[in-house]
Protein backbone atom coordinates (compact mmCIF):
# COMPACT_ATOMS: atom_id res chain seq x y z
CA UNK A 1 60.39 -3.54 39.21
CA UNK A 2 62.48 -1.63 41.91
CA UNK A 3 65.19 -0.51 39.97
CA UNK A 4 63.89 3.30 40.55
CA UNK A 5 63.94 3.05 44.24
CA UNK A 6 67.79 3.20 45.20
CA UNK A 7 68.95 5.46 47.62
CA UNK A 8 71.22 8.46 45.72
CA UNK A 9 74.23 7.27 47.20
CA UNK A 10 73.36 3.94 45.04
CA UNK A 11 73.08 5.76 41.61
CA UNK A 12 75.19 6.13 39.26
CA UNK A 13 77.00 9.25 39.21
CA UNK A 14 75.56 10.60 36.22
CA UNK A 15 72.69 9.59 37.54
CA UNK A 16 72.70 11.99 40.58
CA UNK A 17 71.08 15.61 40.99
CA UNK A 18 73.92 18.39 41.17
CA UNK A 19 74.21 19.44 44.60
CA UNK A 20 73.82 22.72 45.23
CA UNK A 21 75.88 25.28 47.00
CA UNK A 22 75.25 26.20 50.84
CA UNK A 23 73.02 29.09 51.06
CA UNK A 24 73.26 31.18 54.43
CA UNK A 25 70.42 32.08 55.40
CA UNK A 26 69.35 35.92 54.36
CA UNK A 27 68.66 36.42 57.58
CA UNK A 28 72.24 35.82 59.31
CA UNK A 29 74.19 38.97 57.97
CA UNK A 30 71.55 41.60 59.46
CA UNK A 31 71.23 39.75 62.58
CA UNK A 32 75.30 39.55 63.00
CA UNK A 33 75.33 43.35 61.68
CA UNK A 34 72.81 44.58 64.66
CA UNK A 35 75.09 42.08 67.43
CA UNK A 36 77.86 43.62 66.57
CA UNK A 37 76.48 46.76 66.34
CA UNK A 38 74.91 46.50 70.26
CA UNK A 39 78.62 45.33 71.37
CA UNK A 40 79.64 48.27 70.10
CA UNK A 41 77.49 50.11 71.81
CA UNK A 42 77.85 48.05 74.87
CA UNK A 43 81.75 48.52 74.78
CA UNK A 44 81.47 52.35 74.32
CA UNK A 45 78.98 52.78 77.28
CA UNK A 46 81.10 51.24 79.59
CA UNK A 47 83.84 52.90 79.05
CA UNK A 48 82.63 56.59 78.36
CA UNK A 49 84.27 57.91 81.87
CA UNK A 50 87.52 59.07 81.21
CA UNK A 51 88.78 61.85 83.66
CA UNK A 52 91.72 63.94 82.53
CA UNK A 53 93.24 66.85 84.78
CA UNK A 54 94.22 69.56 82.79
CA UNK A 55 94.28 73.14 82.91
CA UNK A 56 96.41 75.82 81.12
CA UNK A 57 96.58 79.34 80.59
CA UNK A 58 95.93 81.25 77.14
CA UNK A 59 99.16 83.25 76.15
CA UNK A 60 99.66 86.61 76.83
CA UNK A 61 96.10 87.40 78.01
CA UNK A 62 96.80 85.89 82.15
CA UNK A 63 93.08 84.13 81.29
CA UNK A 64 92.41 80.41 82.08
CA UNK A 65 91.40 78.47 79.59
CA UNK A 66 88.36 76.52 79.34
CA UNK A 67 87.85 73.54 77.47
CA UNK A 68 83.93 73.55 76.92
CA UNK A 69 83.07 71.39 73.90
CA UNK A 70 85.87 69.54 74.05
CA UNK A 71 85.67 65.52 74.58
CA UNK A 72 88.58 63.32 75.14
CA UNK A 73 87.37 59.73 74.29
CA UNK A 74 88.86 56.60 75.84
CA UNK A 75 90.67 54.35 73.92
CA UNK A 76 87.94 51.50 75.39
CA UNK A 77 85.21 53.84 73.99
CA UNK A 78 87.16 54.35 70.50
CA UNK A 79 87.15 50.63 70.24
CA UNK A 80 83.26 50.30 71.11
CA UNK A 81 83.02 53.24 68.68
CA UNK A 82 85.00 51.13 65.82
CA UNK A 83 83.11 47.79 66.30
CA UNK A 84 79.58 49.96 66.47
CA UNK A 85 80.92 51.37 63.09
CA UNK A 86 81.79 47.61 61.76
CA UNK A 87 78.57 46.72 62.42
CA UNK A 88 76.91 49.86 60.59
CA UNK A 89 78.96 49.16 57.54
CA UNK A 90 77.39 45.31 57.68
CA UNK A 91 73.96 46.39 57.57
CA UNK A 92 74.79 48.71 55.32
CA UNK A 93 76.09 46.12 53.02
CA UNK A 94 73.08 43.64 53.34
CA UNK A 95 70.22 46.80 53.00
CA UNK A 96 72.43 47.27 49.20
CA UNK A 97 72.68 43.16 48.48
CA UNK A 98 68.58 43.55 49.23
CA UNK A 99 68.31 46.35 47.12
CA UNK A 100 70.40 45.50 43.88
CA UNK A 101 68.94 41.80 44.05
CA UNK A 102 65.14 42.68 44.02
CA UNK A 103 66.29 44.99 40.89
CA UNK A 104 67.93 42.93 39.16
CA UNK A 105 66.56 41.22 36.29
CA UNK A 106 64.86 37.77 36.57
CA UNK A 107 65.54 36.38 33.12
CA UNK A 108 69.01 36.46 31.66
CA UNK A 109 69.02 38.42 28.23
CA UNK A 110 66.83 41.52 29.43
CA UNK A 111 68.49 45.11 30.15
């Protein structure tokens, strides 16, 4: 009469359900992708003052020459500016896993 009751680790093995894989949750990836992305962000802030001394004179014209436009980047803020960049390319990644999965098709055999 209670021969249906037993605990799965008490079944025979053909007996068992398959177990199936671990599933991250879909919400891990964009949540790691805007972390990273903030560090980066973070990192690059705090270490956007970088002051360089230079000056130098144009050839043959006796002129100084001034650097406007020009922006010499720490290598602390290249770094922030790399991991901001990692993170992009994460959320990138998950946005195109989204997309492709809600088009794909729900029944195998249909174009």
């Amino acid at each position: 009469m209670g021969d249906n009751n037993t605990p799965d680790h008490e079944r025979a093995p053909e007996q068992r359900e398959p177990r199936k894989p671990a599933r991250v949750p879909g919400v891990v990836l964009p949540i790691a992708g805007l972390v990273v992305l903030l560090a980066g962000c973070v990192v690059a802030w705090l270490n956007r003052n970088t002051y360089i001394g230079w000056f130098a004179y144009a050839p043959l014209s006796n002129q100084p020459f001034s650097g406007t436009g020009m922006a010499f980047l720490s290598p602390g803020t290249q770094a922030g500016l790399a991991i901001a960049v990692v993170g992009l390319l994460l959320l990138a990644f998950w946005a195109g896993y989204r997309t492709g999965r809600k088009a794909a098709p729900t029944t195998p055999g249909q174009p």
